[in-house]
N, C-alpha and C. Protein backbone atom coordinates (compact mmCIF):
# COMPACT_ATOMS: atom_id res chain seq x y z
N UNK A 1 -10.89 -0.37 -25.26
CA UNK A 1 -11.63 -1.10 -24.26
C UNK A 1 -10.64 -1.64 -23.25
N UNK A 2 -11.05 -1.71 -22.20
CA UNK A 2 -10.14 -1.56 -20.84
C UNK A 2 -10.95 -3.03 -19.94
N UNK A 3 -10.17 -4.09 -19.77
CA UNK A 3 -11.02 -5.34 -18.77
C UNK A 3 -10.46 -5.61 -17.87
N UNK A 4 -10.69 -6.04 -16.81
CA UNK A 4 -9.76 -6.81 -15.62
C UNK A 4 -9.50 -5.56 -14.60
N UNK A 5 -10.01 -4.33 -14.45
CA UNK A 5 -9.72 -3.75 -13.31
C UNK A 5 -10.40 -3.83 -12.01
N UNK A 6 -9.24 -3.52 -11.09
CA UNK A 6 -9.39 -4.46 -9.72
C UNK A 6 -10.51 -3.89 -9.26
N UNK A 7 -11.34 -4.09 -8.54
CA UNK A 7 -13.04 -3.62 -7.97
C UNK A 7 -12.71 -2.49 -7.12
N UNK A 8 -11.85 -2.69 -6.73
CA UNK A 8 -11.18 -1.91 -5.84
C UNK A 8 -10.64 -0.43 -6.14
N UNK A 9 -10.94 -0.29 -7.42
CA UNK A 9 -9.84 0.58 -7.80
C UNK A 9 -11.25 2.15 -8.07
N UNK A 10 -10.51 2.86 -7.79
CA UNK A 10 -11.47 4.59 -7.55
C UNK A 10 -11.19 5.54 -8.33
N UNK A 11 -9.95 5.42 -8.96
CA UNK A 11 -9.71 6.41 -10.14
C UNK A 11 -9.29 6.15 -10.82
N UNK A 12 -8.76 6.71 -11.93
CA UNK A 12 -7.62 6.67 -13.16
C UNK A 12 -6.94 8.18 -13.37
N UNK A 13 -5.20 7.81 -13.65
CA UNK A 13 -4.73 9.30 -13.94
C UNK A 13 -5.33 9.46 -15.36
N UNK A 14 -4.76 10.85 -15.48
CA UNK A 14 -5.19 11.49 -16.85
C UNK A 14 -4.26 10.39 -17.67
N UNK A 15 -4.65 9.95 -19.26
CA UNK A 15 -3.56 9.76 -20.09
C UNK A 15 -3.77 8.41 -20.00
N UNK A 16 -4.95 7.51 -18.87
CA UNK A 16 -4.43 5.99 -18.80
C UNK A 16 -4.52 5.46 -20.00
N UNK A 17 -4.92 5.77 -20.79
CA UNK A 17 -5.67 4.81 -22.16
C UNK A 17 -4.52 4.94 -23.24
N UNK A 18 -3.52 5.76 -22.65
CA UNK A 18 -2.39 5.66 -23.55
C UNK A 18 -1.81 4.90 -23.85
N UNK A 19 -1.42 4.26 -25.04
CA UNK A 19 -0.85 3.06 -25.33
C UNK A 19 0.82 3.12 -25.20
N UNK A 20 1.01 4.11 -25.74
CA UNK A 20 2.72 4.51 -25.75
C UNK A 20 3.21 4.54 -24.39
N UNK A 21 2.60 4.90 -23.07
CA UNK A 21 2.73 5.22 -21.93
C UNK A 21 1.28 4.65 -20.93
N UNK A 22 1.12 3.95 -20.78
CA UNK A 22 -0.22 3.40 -20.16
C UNK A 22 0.42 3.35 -18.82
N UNK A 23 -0.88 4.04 -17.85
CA UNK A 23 -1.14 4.12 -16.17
C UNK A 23 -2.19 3.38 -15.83
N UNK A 24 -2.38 2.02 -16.19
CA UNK A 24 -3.55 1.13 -15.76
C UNK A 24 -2.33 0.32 -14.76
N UNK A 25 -3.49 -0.20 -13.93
CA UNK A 25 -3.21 -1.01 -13.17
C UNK A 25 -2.56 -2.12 -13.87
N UNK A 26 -2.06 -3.11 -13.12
CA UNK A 26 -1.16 -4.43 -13.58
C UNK A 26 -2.04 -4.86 -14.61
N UNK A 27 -3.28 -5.51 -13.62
CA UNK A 27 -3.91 -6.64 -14.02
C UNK A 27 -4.60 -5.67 -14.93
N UNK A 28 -4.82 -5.03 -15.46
CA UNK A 28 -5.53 -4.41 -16.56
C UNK A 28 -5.32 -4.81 -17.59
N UNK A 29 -5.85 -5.22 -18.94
CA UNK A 29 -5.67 -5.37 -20.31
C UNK A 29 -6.46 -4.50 -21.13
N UNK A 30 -5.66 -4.18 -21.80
CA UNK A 30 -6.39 -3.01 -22.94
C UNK A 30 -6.82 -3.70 -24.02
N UNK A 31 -7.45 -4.01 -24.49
CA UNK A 31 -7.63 -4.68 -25.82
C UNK A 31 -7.22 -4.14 -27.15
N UNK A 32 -7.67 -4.66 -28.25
CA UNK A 32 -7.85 -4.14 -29.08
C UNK A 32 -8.85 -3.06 -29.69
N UNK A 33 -8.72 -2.08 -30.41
CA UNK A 33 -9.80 -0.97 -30.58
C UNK A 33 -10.06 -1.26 -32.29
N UNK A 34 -10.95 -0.23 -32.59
CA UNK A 34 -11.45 -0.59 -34.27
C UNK A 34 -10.45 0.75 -34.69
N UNK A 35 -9.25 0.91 -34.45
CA UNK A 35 -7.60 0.95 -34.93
C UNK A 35 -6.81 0.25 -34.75
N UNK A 36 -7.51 -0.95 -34.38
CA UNK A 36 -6.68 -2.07 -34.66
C UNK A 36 -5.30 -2.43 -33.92
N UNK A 37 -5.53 -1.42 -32.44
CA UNK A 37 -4.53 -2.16 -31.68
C UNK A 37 -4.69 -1.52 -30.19
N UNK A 38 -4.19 -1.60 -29.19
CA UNK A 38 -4.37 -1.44 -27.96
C UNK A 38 -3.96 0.51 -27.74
N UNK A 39 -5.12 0.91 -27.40
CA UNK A 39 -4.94 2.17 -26.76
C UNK A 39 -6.04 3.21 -27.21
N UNK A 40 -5.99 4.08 -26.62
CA UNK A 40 -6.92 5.22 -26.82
C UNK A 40 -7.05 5.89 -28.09
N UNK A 41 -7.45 6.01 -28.85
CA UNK A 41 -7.50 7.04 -30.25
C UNK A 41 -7.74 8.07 -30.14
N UNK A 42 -8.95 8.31 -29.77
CA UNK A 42 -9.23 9.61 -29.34
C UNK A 42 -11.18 9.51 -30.65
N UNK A 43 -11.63 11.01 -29.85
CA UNK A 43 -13.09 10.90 -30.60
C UNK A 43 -12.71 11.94 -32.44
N UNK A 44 -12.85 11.11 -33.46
CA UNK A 44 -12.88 11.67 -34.32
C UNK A 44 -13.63 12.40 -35.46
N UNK A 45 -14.31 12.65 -35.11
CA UNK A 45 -15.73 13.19 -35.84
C UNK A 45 -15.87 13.58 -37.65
N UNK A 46 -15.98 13.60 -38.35
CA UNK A 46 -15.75 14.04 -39.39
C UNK A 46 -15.98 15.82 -39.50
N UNK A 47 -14.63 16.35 -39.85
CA UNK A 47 -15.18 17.97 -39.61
C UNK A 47 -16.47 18.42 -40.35
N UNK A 48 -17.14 19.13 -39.82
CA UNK A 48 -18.02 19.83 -40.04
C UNK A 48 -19.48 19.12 -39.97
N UNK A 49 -19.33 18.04 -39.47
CA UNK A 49 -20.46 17.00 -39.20
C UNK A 49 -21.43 17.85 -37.61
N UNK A 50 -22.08 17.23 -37.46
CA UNK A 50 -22.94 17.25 -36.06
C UNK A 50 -21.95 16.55 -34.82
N UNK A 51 -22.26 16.98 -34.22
CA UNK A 51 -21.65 16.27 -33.01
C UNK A 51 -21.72 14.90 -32.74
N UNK A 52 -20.93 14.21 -32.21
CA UNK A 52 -21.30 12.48 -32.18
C UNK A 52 -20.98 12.44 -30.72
N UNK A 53 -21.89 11.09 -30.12
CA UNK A 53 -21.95 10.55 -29.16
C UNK A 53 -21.02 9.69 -28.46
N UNK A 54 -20.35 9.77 -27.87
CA UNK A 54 -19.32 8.51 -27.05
C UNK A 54 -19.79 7.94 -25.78
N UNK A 55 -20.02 6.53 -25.99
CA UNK A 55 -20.66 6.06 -24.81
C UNK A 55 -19.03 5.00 -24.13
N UNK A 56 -19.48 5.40 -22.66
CA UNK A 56 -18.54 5.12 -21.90
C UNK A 56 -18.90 4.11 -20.49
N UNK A 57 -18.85 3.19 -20.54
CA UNK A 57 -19.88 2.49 -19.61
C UNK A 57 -18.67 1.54 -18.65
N UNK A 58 -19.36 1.59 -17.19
CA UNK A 58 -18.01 0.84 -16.57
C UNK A 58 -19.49 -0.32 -15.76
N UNK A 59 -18.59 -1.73 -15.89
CA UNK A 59 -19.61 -2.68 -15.82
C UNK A 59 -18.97 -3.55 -14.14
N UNK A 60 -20.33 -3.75 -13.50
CA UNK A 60 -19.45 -4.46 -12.41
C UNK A 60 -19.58 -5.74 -12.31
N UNK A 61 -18.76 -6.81 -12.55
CA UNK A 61 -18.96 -8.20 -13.12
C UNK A 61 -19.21 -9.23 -12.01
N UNK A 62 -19.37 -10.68 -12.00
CA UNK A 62 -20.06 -11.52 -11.32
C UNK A 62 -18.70 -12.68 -11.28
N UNK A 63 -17.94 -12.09 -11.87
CA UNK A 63 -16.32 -12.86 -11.76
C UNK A 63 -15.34 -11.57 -11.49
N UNK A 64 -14.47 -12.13 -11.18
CA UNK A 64 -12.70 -11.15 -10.95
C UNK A 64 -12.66 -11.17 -12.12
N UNK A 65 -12.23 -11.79 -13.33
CA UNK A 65 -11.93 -11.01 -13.95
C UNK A 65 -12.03 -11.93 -15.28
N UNK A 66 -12.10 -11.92 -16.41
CA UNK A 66 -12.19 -12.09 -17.90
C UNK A 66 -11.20 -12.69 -18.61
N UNK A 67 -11.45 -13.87 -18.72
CA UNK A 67 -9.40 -14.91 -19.16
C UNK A 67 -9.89 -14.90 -20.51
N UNK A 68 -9.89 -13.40 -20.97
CA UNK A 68 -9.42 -13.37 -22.46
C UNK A 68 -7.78 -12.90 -22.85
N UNK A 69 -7.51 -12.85 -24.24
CA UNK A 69 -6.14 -12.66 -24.65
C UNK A 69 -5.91 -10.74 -24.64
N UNK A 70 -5.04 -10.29 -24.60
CA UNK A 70 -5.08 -8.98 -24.66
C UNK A 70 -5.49 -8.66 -26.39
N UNK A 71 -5.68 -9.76 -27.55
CA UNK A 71 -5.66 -8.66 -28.87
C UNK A 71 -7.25 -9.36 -28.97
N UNK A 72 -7.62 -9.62 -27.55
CA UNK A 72 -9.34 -9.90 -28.02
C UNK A 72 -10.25 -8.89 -28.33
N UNK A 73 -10.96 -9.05 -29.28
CA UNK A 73 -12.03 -7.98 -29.86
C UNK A 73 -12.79 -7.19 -29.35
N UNK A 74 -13.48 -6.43 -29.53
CA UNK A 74 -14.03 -5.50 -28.56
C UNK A 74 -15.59 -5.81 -28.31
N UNK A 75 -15.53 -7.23 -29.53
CA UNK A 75 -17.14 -8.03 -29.56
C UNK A 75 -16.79 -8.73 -28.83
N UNK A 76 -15.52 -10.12 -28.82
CA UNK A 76 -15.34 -10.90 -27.86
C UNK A 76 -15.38 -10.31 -26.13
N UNK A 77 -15.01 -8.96 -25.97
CA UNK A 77 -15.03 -8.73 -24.90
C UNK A 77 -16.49 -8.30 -24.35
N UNK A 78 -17.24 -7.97 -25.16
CA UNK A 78 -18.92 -6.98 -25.06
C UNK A 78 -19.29 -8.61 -24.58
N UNK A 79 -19.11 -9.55 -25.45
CA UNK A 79 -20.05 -11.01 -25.01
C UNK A 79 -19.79 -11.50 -23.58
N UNK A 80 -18.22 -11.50 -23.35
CA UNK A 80 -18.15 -12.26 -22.25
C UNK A 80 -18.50 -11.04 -20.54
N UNK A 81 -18.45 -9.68 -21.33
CA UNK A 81 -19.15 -8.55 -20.24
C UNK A 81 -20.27 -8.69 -19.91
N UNK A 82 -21.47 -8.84 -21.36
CA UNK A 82 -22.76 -8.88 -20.82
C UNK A 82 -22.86 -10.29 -20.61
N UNK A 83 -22.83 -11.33 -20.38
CA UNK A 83 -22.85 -12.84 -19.59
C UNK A 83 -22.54 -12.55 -18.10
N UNK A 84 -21.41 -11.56 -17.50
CA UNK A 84 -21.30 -11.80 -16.50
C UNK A 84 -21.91 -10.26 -15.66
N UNK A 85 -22.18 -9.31 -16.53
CA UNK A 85 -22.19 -7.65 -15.60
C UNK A 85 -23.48 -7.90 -14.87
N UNK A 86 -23.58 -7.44 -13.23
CA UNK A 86 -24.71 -7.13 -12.49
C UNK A 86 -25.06 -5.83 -12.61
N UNK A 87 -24.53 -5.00 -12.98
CA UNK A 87 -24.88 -3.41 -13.60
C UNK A 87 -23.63 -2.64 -14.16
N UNK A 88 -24.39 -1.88 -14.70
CA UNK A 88 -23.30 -0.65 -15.74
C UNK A 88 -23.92 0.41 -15.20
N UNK A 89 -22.82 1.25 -15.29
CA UNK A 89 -22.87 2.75 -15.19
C UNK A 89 -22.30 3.16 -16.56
N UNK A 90 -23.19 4.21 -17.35
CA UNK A 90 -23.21 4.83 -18.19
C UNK A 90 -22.84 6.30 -18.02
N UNK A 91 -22.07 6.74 -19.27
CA UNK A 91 -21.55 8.58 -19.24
C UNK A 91 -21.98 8.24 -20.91
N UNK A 92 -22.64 9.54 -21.03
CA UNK A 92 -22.39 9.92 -22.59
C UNK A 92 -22.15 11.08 -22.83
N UNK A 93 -21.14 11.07 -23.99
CA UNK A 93 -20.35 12.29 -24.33
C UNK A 93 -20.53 13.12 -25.16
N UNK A 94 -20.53 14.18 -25.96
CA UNK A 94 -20.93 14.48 -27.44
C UNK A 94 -19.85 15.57 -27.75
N UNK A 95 -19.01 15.27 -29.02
CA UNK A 95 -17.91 15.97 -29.62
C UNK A 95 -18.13 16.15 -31.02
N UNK A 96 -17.97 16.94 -31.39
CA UNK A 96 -17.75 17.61 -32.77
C UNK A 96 -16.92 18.87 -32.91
N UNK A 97 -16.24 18.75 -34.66
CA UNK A 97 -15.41 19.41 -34.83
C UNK A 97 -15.74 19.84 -36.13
């Protein structure tokens, strides 16, 4: 989970969510993920399962920006998103392996 990017901002390179090498903006904070630490994992499906869903939603907020800690949760961050988002844009994904 990715908070604090500037309104301003129109893209991302490939790779931003990388933790080892991260291309986010300054003010960006990555949080923590349910691996338990800042960065992208990737979609892991259990082999031979059905395909699973990845929802990807970018929210446009009613403040600059979110004075949480960077190892805040990905619940602490969902609460203080939906309190302030005037809309989301949604992508959903579906991967299996």
């Amino acid at each position: 989970m990715v908070f604090n990017l500037p309104a301003d901002l129109r893209d991302l390179p490939e790779g931003a969510g990388d933790g080892a090498a991260p291309h986010l903006p300054a003010s960006a904070i990555q949080s923590r993920t349910d691996f338990g630490a800042p960065g992208y994992g990737g979609a892991c499906p259990p082999e031979g399962s059905a395909p699973h869903r990845y929802e990807i939603k970018l929210s446009a907020l009613d403040v600059e920006k979110l004075d949480l800690a960077p190892d805040a949760s990905g619940a602490m961050v969902g609460f203080f998103l939906n309190a302030h988002k005037v809309a989301v844009a949604d992508l959903t994904a579906t991967y299996g392996r």
